[in-house]
N, C-alpha and C. Protein backbone atom coordinates (compact mmCIF):
# COMPACT_ATOMS: atom_id res chain seq x y z
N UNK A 1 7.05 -15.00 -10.08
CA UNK A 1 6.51 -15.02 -8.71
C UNK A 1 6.37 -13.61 -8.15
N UNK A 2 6.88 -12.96 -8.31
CA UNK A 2 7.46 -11.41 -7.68
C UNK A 2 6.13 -10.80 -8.39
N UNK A 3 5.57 -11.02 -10.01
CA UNK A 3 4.79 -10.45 -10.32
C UNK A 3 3.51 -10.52 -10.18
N UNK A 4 3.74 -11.96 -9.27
CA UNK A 4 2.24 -12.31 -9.23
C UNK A 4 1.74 -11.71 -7.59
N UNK A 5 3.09 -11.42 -6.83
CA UNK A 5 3.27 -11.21 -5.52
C UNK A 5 2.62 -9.10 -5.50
N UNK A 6 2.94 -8.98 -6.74
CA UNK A 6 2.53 -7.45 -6.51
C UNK A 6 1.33 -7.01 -6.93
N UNK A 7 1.01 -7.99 -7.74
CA UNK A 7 -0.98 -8.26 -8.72
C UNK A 7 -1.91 -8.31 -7.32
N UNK A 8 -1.23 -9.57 -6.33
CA UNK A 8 -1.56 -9.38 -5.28
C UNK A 8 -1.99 -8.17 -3.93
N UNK A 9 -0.69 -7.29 -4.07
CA UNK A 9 -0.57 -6.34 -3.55
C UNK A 9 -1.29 -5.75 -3.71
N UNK A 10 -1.60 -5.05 -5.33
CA UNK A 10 -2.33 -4.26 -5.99
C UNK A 10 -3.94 -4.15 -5.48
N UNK A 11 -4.19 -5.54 -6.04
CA UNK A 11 -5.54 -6.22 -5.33
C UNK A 11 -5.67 -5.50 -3.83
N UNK A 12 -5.25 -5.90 -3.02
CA UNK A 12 -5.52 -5.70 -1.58
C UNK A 12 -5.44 -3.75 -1.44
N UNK A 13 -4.36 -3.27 -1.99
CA UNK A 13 -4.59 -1.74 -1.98
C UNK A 13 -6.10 -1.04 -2.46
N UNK A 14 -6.26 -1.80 -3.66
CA UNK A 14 -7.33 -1.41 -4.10
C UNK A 14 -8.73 -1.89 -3.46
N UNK A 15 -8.97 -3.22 -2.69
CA UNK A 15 -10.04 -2.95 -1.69
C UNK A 15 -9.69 -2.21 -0.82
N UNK A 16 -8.26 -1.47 -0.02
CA UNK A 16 -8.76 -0.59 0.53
C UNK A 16 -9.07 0.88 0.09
N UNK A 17 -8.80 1.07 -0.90
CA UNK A 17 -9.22 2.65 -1.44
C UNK A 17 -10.33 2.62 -2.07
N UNK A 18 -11.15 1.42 -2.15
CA UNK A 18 -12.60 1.20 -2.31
C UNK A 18 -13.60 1.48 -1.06
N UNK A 19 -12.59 0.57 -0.03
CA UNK A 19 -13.27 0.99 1.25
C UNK A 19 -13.25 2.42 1.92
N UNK A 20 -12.16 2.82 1.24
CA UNK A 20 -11.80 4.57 1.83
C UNK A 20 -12.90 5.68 1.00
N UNK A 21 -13.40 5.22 -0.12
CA UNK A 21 -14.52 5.91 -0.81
C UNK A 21 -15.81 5.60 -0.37
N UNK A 22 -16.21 4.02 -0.14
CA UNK A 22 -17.18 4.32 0.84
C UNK A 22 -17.50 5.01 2.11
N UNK A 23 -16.64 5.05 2.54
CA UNK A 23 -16.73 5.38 4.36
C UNK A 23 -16.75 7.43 3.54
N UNK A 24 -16.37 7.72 2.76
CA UNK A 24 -16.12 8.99 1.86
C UNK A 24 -17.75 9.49 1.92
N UNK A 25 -18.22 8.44 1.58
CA UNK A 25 -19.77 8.51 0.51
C UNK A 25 -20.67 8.11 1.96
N UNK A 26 -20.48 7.57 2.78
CA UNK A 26 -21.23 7.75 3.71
C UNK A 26 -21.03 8.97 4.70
N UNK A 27 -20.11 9.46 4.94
CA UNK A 27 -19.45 10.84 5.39
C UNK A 27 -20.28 11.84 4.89
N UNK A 28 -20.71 11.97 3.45
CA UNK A 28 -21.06 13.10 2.84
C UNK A 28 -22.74 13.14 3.03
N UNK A 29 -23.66 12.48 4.35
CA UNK A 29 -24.39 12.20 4.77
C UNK A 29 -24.52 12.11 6.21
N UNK A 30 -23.48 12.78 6.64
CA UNK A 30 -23.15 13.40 7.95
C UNK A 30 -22.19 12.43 8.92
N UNK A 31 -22.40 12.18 10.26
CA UNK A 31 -21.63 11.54 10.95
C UNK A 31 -21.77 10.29 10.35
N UNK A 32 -20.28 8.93 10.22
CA UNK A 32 -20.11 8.05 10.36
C UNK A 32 -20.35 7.27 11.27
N UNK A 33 -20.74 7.49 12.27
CA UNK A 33 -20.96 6.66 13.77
C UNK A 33 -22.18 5.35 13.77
N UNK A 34 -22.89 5.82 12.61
CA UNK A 34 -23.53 4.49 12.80
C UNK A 34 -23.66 3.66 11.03
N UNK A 35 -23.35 4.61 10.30
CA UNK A 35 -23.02 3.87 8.69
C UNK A 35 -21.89 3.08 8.82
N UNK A 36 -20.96 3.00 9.34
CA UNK A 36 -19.87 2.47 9.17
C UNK A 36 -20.02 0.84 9.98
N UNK A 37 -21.02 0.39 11.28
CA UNK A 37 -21.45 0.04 11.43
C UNK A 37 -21.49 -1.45 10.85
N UNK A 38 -20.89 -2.45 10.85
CA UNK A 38 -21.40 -4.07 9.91
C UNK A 38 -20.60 -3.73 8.75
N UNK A 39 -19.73 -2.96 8.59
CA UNK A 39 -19.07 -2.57 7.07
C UNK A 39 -17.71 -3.39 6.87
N UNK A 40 -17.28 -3.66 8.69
CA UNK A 40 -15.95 -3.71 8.81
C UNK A 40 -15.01 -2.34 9.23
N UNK A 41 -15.28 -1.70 9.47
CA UNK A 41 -14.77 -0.13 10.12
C UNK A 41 -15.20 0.12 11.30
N UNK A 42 -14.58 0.85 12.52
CA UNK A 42 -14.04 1.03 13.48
C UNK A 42 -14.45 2.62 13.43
N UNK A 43 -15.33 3.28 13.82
CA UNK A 43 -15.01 4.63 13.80
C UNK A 43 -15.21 5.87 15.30
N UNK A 44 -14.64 6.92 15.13
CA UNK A 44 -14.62 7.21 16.51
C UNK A 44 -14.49 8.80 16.05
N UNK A 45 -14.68 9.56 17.08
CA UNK A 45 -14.98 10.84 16.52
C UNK A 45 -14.28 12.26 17.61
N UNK A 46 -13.32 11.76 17.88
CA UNK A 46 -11.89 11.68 18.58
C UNK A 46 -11.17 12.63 18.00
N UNK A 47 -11.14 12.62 16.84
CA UNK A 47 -9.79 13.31 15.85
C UNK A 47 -8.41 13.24 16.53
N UNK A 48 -8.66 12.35 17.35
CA UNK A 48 -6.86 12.19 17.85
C UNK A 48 -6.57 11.18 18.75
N UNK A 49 -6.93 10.76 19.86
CA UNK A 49 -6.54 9.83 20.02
C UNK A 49 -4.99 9.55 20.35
N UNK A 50 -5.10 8.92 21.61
CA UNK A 50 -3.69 9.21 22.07
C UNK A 50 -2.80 7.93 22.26
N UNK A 51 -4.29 6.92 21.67
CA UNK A 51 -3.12 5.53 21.51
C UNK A 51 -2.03 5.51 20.56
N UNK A 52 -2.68 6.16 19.62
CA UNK A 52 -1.48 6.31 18.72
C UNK A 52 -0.35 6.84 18.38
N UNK A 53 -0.12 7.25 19.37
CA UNK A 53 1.36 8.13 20.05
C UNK A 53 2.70 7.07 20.16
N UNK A 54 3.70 7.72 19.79
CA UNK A 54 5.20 7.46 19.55
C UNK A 54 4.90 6.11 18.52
N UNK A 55 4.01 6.04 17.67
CA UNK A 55 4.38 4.68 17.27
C UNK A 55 4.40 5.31 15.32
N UNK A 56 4.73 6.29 15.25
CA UNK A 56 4.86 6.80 13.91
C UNK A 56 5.84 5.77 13.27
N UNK A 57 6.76 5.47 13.86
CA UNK A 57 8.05 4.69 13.12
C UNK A 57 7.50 2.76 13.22
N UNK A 58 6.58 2.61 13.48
CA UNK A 58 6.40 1.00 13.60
C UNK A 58 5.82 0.38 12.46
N UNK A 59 5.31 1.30 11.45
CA UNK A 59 4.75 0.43 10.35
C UNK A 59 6.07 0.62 9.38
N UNK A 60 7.42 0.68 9.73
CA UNK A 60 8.57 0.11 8.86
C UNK A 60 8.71 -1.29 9.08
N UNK A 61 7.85 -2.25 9.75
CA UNK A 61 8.59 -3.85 10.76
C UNK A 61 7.76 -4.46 9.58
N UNK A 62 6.91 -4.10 8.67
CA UNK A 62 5.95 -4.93 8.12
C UNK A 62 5.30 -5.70 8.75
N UNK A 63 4.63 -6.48 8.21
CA UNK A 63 3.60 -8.22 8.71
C UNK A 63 2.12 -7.14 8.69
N UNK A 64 1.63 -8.02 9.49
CA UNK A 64 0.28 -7.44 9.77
C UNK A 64 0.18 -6.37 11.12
N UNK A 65 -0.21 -5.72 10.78
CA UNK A 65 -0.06 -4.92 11.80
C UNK A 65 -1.57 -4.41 12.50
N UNK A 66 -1.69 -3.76 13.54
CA UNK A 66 -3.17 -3.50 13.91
C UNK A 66 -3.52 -2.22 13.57
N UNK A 67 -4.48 -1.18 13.68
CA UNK A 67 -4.66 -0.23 13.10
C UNK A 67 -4.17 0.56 14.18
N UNK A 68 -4.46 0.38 15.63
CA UNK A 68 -3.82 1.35 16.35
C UNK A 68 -2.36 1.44 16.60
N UNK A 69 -1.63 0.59 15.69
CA UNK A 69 -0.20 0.50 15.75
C UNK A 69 0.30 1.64 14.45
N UNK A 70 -0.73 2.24 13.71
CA UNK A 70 -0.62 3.32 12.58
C UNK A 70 -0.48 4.70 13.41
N UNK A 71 0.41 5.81 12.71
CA UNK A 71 0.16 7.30 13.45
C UNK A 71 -1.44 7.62 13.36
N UNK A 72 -2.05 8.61 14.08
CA UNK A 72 -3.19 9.10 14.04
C UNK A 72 -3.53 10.15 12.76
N UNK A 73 -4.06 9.68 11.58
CA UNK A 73 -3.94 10.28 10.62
C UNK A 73 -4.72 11.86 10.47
N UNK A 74 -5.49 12.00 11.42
CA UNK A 74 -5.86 13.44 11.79
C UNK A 74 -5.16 14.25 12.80
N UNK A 75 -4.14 13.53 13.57
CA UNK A 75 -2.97 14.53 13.98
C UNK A 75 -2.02 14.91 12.85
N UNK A 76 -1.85 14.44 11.54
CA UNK A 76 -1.54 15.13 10.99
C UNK A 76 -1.33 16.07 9.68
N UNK A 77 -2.44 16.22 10.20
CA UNK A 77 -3.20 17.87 9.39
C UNK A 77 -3.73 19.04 9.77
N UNK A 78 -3.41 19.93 10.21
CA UNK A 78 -4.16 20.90 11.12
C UNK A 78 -5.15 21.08 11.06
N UNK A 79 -6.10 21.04 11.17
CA UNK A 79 -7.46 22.00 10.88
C UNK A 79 -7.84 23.05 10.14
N UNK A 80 -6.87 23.89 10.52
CA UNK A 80 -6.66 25.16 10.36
C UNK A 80 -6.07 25.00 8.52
N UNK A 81 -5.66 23.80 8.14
CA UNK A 81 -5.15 23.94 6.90
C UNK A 81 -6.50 23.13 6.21
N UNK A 82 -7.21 21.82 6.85
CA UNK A 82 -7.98 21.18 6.15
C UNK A 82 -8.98 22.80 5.97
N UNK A 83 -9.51 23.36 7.21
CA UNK A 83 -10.76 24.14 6.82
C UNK A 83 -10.32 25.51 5.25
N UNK A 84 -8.83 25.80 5.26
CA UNK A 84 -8.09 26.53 4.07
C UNK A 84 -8.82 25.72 2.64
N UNK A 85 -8.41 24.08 2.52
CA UNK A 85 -8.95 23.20 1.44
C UNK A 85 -10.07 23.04 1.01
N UNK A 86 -10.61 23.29 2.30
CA UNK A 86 -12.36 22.65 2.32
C UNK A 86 -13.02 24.34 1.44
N UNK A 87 -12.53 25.55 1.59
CA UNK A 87 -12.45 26.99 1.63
C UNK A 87 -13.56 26.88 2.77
N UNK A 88 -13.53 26.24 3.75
CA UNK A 88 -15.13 27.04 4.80
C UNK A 88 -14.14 26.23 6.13
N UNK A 89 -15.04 26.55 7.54
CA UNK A 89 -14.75 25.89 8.82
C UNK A 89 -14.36 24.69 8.61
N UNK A 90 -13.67 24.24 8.97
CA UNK A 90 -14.16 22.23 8.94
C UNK A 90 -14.74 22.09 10.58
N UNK A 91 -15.58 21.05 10.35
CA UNK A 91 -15.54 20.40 11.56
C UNK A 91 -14.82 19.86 12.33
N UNK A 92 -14.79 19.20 13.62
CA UNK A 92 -13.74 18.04 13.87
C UNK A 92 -13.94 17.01 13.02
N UNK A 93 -12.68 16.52 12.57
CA UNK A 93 -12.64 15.56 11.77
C UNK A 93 -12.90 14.02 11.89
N UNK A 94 -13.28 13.23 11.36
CA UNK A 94 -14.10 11.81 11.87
C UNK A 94 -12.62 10.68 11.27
N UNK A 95 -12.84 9.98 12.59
CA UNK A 95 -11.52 9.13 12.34
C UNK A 95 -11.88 7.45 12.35
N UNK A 96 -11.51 6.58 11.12
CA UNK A 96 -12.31 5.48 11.63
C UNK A 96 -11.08 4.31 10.92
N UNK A 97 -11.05 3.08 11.27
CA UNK A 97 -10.09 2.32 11.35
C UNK A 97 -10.88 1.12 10.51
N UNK A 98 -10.17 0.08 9.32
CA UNK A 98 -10.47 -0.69 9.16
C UNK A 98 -9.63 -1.87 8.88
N UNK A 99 -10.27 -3.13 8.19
CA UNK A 99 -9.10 -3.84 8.11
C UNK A 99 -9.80 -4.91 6.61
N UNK A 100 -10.31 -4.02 5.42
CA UNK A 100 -10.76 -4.46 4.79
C UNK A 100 -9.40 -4.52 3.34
N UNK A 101 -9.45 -5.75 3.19
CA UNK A 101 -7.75 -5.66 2.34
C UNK A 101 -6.85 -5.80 3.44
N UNK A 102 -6.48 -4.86 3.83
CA UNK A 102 -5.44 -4.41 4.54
C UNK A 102 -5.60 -3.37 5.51
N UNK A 103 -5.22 -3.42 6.78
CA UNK A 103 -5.06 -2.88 7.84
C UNK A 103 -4.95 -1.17 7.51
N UNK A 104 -6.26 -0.42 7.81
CA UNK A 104 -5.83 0.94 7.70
C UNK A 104 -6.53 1.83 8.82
N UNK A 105 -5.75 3.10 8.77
CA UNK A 105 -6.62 4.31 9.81
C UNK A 105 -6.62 5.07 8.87
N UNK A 106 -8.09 5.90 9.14
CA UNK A 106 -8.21 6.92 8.20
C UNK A 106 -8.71 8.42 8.74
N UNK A 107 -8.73 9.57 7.88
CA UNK A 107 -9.53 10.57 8.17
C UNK A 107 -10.00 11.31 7.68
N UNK A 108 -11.28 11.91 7.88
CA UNK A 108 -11.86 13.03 6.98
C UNK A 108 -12.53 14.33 7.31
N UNK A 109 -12.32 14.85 6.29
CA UNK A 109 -12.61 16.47 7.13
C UNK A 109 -13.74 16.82 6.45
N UNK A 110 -14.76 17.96 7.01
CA UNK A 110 -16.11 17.96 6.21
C UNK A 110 -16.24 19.60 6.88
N UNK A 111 -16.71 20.15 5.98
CA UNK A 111 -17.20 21.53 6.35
C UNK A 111 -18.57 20.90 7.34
N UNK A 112 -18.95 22.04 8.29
CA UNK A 112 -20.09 21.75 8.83
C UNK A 112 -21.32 22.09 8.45
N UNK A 113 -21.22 22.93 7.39
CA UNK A 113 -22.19 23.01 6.72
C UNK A 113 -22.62 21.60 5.83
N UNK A 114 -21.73 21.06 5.26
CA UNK A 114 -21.86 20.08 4.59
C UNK A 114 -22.23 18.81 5.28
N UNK A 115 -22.33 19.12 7.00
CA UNK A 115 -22.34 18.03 7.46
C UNK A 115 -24.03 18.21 7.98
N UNK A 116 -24.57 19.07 8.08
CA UNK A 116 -25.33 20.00 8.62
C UNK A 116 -26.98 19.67 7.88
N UNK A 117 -26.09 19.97 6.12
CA UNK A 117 -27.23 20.19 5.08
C UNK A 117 -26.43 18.78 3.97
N UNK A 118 -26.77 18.13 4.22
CA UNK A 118 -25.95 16.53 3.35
C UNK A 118 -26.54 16.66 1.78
N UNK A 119 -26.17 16.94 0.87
CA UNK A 119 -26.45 16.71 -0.51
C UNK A 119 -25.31 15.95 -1.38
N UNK A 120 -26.08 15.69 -2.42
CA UNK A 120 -24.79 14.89 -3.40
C UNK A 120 -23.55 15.90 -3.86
N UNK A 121 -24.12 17.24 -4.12
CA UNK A 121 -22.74 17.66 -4.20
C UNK A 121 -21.94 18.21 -2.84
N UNK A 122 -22.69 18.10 -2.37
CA UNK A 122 -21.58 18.39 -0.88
C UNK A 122 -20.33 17.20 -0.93
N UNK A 123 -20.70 16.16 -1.46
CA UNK A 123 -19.40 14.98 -1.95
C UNK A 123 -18.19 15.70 -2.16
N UNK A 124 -18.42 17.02 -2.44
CA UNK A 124 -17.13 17.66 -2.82
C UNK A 124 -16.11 18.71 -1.97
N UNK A 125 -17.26 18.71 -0.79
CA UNK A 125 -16.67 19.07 0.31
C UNK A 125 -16.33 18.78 1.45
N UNK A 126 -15.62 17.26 1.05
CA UNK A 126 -15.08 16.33 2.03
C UNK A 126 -13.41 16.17 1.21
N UNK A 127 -12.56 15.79 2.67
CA UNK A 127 -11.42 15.62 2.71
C UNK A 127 -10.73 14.13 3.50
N UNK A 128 -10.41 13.43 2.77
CA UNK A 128 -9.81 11.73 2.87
C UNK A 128 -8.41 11.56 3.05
N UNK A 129 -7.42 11.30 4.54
CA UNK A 129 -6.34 10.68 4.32
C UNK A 129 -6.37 9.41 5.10
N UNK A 130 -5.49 8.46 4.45
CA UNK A 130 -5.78 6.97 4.93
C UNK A 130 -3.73 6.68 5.43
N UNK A 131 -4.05 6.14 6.70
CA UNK A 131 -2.22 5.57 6.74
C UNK A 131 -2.86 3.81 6.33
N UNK A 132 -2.07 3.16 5.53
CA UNK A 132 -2.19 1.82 5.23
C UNK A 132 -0.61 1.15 5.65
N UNK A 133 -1.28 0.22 6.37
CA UNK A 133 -0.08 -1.17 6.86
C UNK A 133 0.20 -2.66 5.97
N UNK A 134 1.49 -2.35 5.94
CA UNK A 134 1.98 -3.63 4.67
C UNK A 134 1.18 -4.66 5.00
N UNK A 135 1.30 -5.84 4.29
CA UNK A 135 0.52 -6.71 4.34
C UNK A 135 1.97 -7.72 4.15
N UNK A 136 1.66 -9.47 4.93
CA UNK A 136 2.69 -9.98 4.70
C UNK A 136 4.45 -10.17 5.36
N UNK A 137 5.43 -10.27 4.62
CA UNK A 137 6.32 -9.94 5.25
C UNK A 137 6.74 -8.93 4.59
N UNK A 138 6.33 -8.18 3.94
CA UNK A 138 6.69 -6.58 3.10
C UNK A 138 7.28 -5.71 4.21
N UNK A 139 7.91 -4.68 3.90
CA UNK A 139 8.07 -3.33 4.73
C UNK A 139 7.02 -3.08 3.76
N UNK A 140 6.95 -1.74 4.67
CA UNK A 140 5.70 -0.65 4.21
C UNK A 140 6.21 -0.17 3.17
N UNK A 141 7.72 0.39 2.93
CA UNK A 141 8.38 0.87 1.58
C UNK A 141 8.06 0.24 0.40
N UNK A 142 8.26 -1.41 0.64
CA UNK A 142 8.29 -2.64 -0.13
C UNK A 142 6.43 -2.70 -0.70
N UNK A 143 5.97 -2.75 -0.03
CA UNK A 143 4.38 -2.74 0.15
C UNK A 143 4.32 -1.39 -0.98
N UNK A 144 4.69 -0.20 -0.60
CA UNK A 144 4.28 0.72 -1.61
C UNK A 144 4.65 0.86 -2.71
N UNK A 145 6.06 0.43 -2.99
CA UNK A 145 6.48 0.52 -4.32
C UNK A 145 5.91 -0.50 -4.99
N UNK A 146 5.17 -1.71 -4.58
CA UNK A 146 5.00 -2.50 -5.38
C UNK A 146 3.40 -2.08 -5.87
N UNK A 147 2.78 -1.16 -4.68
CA UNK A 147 1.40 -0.83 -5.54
C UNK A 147 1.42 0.42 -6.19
N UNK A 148 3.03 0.82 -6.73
CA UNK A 148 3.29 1.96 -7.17
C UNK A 148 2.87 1.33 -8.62
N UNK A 149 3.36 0.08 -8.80
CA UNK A 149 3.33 -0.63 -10.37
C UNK A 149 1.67 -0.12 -11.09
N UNK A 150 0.59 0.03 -10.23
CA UNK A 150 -0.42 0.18 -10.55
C UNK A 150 -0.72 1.96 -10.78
N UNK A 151 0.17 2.83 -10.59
CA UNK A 151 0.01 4.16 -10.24
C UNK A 151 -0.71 4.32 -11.99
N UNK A 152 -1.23 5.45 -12.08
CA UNK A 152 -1.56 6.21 -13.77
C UNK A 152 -1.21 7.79 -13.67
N UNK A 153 -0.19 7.91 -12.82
CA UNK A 153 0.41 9.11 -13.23
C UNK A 153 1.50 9.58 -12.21
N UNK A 154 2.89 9.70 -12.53
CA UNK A 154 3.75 10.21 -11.57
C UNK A 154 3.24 11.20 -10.43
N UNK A 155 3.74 11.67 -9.32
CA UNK A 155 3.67 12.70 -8.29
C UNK A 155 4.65 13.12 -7.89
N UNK A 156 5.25 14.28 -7.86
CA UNK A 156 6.46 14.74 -6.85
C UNK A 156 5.73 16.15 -5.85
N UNK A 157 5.87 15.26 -4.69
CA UNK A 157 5.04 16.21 -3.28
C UNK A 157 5.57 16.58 -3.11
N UNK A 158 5.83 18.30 -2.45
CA UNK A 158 6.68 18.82 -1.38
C UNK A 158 6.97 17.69 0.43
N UNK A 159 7.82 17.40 0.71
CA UNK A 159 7.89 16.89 2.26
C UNK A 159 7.98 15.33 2.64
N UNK A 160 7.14 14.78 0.68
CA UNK A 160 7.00 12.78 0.53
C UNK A 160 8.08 12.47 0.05
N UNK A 161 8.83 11.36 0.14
CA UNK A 161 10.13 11.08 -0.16
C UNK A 161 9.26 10.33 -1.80
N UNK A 162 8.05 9.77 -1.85
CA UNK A 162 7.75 9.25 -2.85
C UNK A 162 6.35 9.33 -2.68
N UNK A 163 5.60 9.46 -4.21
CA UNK A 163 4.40 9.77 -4.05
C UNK A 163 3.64 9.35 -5.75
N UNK A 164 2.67 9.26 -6.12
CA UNK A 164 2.06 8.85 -7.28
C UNK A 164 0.68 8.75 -7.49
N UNK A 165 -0.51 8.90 -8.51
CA UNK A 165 -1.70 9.00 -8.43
C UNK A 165 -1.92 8.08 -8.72
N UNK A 166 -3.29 7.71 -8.62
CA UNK A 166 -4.34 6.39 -8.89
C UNK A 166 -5.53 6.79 -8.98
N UNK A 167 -5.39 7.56 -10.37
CA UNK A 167 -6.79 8.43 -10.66
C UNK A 167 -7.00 9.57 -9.78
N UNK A 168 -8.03 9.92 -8.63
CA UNK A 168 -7.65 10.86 -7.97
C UNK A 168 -7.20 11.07 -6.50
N UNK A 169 -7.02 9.38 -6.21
CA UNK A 169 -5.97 9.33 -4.93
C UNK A 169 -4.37 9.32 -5.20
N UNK A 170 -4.22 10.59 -4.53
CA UNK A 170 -2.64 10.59 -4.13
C UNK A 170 -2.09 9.49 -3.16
N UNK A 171 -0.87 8.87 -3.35
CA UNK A 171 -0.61 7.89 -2.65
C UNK A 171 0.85 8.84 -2.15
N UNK A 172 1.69 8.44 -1.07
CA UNK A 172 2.69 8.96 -0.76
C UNK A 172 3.87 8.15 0.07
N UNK A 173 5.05 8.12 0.43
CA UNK A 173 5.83 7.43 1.75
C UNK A 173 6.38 8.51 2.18
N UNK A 174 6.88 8.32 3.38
CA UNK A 174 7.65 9.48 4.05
C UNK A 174 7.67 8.52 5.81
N UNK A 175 8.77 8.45 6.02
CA UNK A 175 9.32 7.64 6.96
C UNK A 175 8.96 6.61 7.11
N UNK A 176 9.04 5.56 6.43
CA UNK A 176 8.20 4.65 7.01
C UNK A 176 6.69 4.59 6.90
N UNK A 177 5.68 5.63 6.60
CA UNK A 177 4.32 5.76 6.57
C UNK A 177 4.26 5.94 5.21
N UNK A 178 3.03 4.76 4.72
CA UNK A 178 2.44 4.59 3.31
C UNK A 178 0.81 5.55 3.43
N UNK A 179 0.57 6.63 3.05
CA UNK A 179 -0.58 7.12 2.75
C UNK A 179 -1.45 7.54 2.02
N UNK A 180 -2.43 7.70 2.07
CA UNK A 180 -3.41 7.79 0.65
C UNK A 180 -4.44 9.16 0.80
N UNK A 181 -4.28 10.14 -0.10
CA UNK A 181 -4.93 11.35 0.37
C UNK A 181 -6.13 11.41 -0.98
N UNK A 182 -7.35 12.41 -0.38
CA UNK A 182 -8.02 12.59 -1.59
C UNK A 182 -9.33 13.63 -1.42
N UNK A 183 -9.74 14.42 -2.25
CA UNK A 183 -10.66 15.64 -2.07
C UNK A 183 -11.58 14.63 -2.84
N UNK A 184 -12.85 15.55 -2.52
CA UNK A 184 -13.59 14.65 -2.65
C UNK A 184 -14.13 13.39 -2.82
N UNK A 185 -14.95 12.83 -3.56
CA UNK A 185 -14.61 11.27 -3.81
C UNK A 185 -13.78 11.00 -4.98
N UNK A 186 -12.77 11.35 -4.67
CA UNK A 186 -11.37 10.58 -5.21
C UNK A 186 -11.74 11.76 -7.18
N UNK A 187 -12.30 12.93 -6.36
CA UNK A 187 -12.02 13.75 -7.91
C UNK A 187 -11.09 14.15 -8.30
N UNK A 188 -10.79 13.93 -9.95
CA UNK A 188 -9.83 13.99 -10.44
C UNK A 188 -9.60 15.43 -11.03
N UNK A 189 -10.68 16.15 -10.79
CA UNK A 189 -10.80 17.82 -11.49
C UNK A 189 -9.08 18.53 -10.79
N UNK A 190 -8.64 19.08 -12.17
CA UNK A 190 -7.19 20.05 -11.44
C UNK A 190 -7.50 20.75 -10.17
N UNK A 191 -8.90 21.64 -9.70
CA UNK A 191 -8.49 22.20 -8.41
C UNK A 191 -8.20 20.86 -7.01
N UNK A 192 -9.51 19.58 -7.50
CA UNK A 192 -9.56 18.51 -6.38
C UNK A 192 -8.18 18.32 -6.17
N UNK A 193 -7.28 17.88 -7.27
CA UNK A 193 -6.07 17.05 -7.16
C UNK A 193 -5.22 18.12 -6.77
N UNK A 194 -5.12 19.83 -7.28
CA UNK A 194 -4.20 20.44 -6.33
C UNK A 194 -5.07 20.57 -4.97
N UNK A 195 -6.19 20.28 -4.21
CA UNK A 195 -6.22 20.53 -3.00
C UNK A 195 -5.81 19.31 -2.35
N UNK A 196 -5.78 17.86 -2.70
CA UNK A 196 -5.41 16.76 -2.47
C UNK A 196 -3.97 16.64 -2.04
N UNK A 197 -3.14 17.13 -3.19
CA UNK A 197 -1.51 17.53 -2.99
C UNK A 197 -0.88 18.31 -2.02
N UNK A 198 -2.37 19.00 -2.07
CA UNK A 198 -1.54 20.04 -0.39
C UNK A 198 -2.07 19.22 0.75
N UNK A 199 -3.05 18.65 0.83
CA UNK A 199 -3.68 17.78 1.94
C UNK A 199 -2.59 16.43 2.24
N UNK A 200 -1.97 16.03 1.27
CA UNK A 200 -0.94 14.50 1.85
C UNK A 200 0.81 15.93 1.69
N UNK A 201 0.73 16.96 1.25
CA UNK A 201 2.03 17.66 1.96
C UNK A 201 2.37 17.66 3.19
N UNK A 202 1.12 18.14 3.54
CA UNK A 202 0.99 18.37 5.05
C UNK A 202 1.15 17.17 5.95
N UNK A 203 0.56 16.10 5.21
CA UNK A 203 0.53 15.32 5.88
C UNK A 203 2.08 14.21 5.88
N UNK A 204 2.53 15.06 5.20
CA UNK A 204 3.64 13.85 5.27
C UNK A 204 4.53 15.26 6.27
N UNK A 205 4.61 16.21 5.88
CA UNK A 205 5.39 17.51 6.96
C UNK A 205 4.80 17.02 8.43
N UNK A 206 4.00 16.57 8.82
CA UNK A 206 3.26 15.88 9.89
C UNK A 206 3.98 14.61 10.30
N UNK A 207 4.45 13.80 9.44
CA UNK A 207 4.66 12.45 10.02
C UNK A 207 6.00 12.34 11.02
């Protein structure tokens, strides 16, 4: 039962880091504000957002949770470090909420040039972190270790109490918050995955 309970899990993580590559791939075609649109996503162009204040510690209660009950996943990353990753300016970063699988907030950072002049390889100058909410009666801990079973390669982050890849999304925990980081669309090239690693550091030094 337990194994069929985490096949499950697995499943639902993985429509959302399907959905976190689309909303990726429409990004790299400038603002989200109207692609995201009928998708099932929520997006807003805010980079912060103040509903989501003091509630960093609430996705430890598990169940279902709502997306504005997640921290604001572009409060925590500076700018100043995404535009270091991106190597150019970033823009303000585009923040959009869904609930495809499972309940998530996400964010991404885009040079403005890239947002400016949209090509296929500009795909590579976008930046993805997602907070995801357990599903069920899971904690979020419970929730992650079980879609850890699916990981294809250990991680040890500076700042994540636990962390692991899935090709070229970094997954991570750190208080209570399950997150999913990733440079470009989820590239697996050594510089993507070390700029990825510093992108969910931060972000867990953030939570």
């Amino acid at each position: 039962m337990q194994e069929i309970r985490g096949r499950r899990v697995q499943v639902l993580v993985a429509a959302a880091m399907a959905a976190l590559l689309l909303v990726g791939a429409a990004g790299c075609g400038g603002s989200s504000d109207g692609g995201s649109e009928g998708s099932g996503a929520k997006s807003s162009q805010d980079g912060g957002g103040d509903k989501s204040s003091d509630s960093g510690g609430s996705s430890d209660d598990g169940g279902d949770e709502a997306a504005g009950d997640l921290p604001d996943p572009c409060s925590l990353v500076p700018i100043e470090t995404a535009s270091e990753l991106l190597g150019g300016e970033s823009a303000e970063p585009d923040s959009t909420s869904n609930d495809i699988g499972t309940t998530s907030r996400s964010c991404s950072w885009q040079t403005q040039d890239s947002i400016d002049n949209p090509t296929l390889d500009g795909a590579g100058h976008i930046l993805s972190l997602t907070l995801i909410s357990p599903v069920g009666d899971y904690s979020t801990e419970e929730f992650f270790d079980l879609s850890e079973e699916g990981a294809t390669d250990e991680a040890d982050v500076d700042g994540c109490a636990k962390a692991f890849w899935t090709g070229g999304m970094l997954s991570a925990y750190q208080k209570g918050v399950y997150l999913t980081g990733s440079a470009g669309l989820a590239d697996t090239s050594p510089d993507a995955k070390e700029a990825t690693t510093k992108l969910v550091a931060a972000a867990c030094a953030g939570v």
